[in-house]
Protein backbone atom coordinates (compact mmCIF):
# COMPACT_ATOMS: atom_id res chain seq x y z
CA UNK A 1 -22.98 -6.33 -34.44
CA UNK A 2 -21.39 -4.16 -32.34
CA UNK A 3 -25.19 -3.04 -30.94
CA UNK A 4 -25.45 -6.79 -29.93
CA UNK A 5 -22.44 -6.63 -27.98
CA UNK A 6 -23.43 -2.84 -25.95
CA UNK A 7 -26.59 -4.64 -25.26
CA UNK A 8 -25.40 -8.04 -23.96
CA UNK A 9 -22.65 -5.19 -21.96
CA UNK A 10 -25.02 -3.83 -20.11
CA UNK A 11 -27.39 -6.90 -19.41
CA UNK A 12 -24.17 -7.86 -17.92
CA UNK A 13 -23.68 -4.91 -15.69
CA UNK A 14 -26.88 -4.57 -14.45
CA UNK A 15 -26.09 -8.76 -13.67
CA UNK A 16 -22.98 -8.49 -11.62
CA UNK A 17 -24.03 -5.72 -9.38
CA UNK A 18 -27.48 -7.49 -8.63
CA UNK A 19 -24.80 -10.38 -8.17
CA UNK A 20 -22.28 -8.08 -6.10
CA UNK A 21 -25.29 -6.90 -3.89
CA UNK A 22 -26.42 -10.80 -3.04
CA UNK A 23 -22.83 -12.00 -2.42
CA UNK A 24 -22.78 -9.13 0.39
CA UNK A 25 -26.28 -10.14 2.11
CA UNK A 26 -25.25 -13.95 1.98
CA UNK A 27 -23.07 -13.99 5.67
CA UNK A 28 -26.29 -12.07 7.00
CA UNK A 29 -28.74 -14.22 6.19
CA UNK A 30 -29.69 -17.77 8.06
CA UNK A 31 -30.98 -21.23 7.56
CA UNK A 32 -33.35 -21.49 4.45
CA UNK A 33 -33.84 -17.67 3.19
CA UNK A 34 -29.43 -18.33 2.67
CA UNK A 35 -29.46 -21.98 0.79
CA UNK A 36 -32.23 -20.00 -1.22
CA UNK A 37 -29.79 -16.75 -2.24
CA UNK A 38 -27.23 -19.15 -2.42
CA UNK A 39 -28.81 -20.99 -4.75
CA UNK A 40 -30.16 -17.89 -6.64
CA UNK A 41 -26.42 -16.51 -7.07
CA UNK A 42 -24.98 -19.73 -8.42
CA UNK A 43 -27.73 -19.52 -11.43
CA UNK A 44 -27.17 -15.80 -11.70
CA UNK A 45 -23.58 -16.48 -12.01
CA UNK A 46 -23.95 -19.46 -15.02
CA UNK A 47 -26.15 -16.24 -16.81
CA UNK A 48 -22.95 -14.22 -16.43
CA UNK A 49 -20.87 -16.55 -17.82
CA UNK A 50 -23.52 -17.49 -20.89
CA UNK A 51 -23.54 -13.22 -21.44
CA UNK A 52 -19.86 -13.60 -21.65
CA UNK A 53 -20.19 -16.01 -23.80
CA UNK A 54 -22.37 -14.36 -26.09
CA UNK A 55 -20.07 -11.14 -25.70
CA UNK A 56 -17.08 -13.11 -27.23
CA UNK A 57 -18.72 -14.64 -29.99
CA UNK A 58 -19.97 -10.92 -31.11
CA UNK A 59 -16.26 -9.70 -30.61
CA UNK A 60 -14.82 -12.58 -32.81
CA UNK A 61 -17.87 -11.37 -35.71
CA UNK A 62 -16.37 -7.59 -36.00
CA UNK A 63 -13.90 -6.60 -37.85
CA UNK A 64 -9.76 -7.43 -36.96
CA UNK A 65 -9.37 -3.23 -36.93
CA UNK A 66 -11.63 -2.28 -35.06
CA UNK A 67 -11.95 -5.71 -32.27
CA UNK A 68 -8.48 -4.00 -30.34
CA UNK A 69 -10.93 -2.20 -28.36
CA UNK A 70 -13.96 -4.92 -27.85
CA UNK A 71 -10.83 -7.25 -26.59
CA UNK A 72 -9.56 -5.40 -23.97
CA UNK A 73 -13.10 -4.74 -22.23
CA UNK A 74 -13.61 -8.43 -22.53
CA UNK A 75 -10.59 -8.97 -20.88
CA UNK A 76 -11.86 -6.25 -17.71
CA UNK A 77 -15.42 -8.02 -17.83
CA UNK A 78 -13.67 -12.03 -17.46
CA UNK A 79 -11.61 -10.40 -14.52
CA UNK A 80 -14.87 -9.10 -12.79
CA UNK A 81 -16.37 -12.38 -13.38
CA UNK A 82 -13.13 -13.91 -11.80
CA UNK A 83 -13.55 -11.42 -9.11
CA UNK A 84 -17.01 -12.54 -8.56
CA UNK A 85 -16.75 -16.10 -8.27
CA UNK A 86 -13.98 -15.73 -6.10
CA UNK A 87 -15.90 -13.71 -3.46
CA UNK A 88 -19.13 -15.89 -4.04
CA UNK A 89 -16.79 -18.80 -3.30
CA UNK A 90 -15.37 -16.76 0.43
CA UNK A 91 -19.25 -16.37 1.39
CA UNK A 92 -19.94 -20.23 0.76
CA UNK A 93 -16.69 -20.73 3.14
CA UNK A 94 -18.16 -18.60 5.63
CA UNK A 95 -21.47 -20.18 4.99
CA UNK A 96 -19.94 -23.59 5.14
CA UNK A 97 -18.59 -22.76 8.56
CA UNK A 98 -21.71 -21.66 9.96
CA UNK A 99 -23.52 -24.84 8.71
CA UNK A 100 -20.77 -27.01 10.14
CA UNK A 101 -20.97 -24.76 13.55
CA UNK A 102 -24.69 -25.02 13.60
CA UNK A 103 -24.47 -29.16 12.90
CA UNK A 104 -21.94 -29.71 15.85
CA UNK A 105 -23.80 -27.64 18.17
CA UNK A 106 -21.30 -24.84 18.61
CA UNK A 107 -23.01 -21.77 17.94
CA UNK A 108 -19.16 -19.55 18.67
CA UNK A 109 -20.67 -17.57 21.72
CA UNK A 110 -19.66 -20.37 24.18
CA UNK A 111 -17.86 -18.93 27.13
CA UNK A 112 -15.18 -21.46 26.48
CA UNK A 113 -14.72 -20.02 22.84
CA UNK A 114 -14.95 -16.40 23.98
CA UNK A 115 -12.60 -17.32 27.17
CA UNK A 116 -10.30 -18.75 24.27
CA UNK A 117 -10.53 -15.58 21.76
CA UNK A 118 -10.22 -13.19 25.19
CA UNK A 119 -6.53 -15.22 25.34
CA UNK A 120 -5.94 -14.96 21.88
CA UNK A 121 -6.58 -11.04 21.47
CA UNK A 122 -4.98 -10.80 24.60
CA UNK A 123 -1.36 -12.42 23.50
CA UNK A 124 -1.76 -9.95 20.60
CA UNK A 125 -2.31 -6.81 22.17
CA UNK A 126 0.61 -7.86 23.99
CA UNK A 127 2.49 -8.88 21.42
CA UNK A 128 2.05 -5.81 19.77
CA UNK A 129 2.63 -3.38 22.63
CA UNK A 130 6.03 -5.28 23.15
CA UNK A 131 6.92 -4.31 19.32
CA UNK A 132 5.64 -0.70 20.26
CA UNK A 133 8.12 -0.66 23.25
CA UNK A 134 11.17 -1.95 20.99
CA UNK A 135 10.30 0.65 18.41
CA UNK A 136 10.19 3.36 20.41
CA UNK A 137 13.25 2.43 22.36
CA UNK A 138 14.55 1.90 18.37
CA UNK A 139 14.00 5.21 17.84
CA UNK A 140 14.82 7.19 20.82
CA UNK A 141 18.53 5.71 20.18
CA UNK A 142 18.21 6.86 16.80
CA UNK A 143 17.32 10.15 18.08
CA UNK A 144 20.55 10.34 21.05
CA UNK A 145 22.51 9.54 17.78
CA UNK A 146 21.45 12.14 15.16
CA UNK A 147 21.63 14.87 18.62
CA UNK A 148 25.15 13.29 19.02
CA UNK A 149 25.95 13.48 15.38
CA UNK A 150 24.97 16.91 15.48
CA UNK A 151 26.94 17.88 18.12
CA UNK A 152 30.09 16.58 16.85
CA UNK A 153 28.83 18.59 13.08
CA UNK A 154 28.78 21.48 15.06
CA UNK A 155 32.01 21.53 17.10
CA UNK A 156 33.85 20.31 13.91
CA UNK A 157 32.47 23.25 11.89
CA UNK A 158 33.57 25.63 14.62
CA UNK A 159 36.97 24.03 14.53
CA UNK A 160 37.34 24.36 11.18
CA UNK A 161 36.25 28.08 10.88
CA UNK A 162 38.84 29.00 13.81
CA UNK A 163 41.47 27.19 11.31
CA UNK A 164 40.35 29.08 8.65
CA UNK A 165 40.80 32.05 10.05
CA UNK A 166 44.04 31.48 11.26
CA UNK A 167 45.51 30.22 7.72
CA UNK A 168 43.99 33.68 6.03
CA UNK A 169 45.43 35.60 9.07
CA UNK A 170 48.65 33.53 8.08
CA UNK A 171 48.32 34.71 4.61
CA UNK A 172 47.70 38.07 5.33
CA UNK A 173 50.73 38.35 7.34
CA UNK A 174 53.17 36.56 4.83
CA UNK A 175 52.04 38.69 1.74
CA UNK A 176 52.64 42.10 3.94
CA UNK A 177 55.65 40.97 4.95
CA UNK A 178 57.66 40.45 1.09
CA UNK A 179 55.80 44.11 0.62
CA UNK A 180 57.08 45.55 4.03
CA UNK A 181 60.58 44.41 3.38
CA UNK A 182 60.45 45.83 -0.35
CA UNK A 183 59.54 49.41 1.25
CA UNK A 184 61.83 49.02 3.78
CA UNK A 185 64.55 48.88 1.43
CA UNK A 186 63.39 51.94 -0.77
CA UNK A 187 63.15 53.88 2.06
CA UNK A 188 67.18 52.69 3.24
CA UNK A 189 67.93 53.49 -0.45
CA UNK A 190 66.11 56.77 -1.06
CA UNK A 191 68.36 60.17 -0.69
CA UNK A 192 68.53 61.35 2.93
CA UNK A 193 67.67 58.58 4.94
């Protein structure tokens, strides 16, 4: 069983990148040589689906222990298909547009639709070199701040190490003192002073 399904696997691999390849050729191609790959993917695509198919009912034939494994790559091969029809169905959008282009007589390289995209791109680039400016500007104040903040770190730092010296300079001075006095009064005590 599980040789049916390895074999239907890689009928279907060699299918979806012979599918993958078409779907990227379809916005290059024109006129009749596209309705023809068109047309060629779509039946491609039903064989996928009937090799899925297939896949599943093999799956559901092995055994409950060992299908854990079978499942999950059926799960990764429906999401490729997924994948697939999804981009198949963007190039028959793009397709579509052409076809409707070509039927109205608008092939997109008028010099009113160019004069039109020229505006458009234009109102972007400006649009985003204004959001460049207010970034920058954004971040240069940013930067004053942090050089500010700094500053300030600094001085406070110094500040506090001048304080620090003059408590231990404090400290120094009060614990000589008690000592001085005690010595001072042996010394007025002691025999012949």
């Amino acid at each position: 069983m599980s040789s049916d399904f390895e074999s239907y696997e890689q009928d279907f691999a060699v299918l979806t990148a012979d599918i993958t390849g078409r779907i990227g050729r379809v916005p290059k191609l024109l006129g009749d040589e596209k309705k023809q790959m068109v047309a060629n993917i779509e039946k491609q695509l039903e064989e996928a689906r009937e090799l899925l198919e297939q896949m599943e009912l093999e799956v559901r034939e092995i055994p409950p222990q060992s299908r854990g494994m079978y499942s999950s790559r059926m799960r990764s091969y429906k999401q490729e298909m997924g994948k697939l029809e999804a981009d198949f169905k963007r190039s028959r959008i793009a397709y579509s547009d052409e076809v409707r282009n070509e039927l109205l007589g608008d092939d997109g390289n008028s010099s009113e639709n160019q004069l039109i995209k020229l505006r458009e791109e234009r109102a972007h680039l400006l649009d985003n070199t204004e959001r460049l400016e207010r970034s920058s500007r954004r971040l240069e104040a940013g930067y004053q701040i942090a050089v500010e903040t700094e500053q300030i770190g600094q001085e406070m730092l110094e500040n506090l190490s001048h304080d620090r010296e003059k408590i231990q300079r404090a400290r120094e001075r009060d614990s000589f003192l008690p000592s001085l006095e005690k010595q001072m009064q042996t010394w007025g005590r002691a025999p012949g002073y």
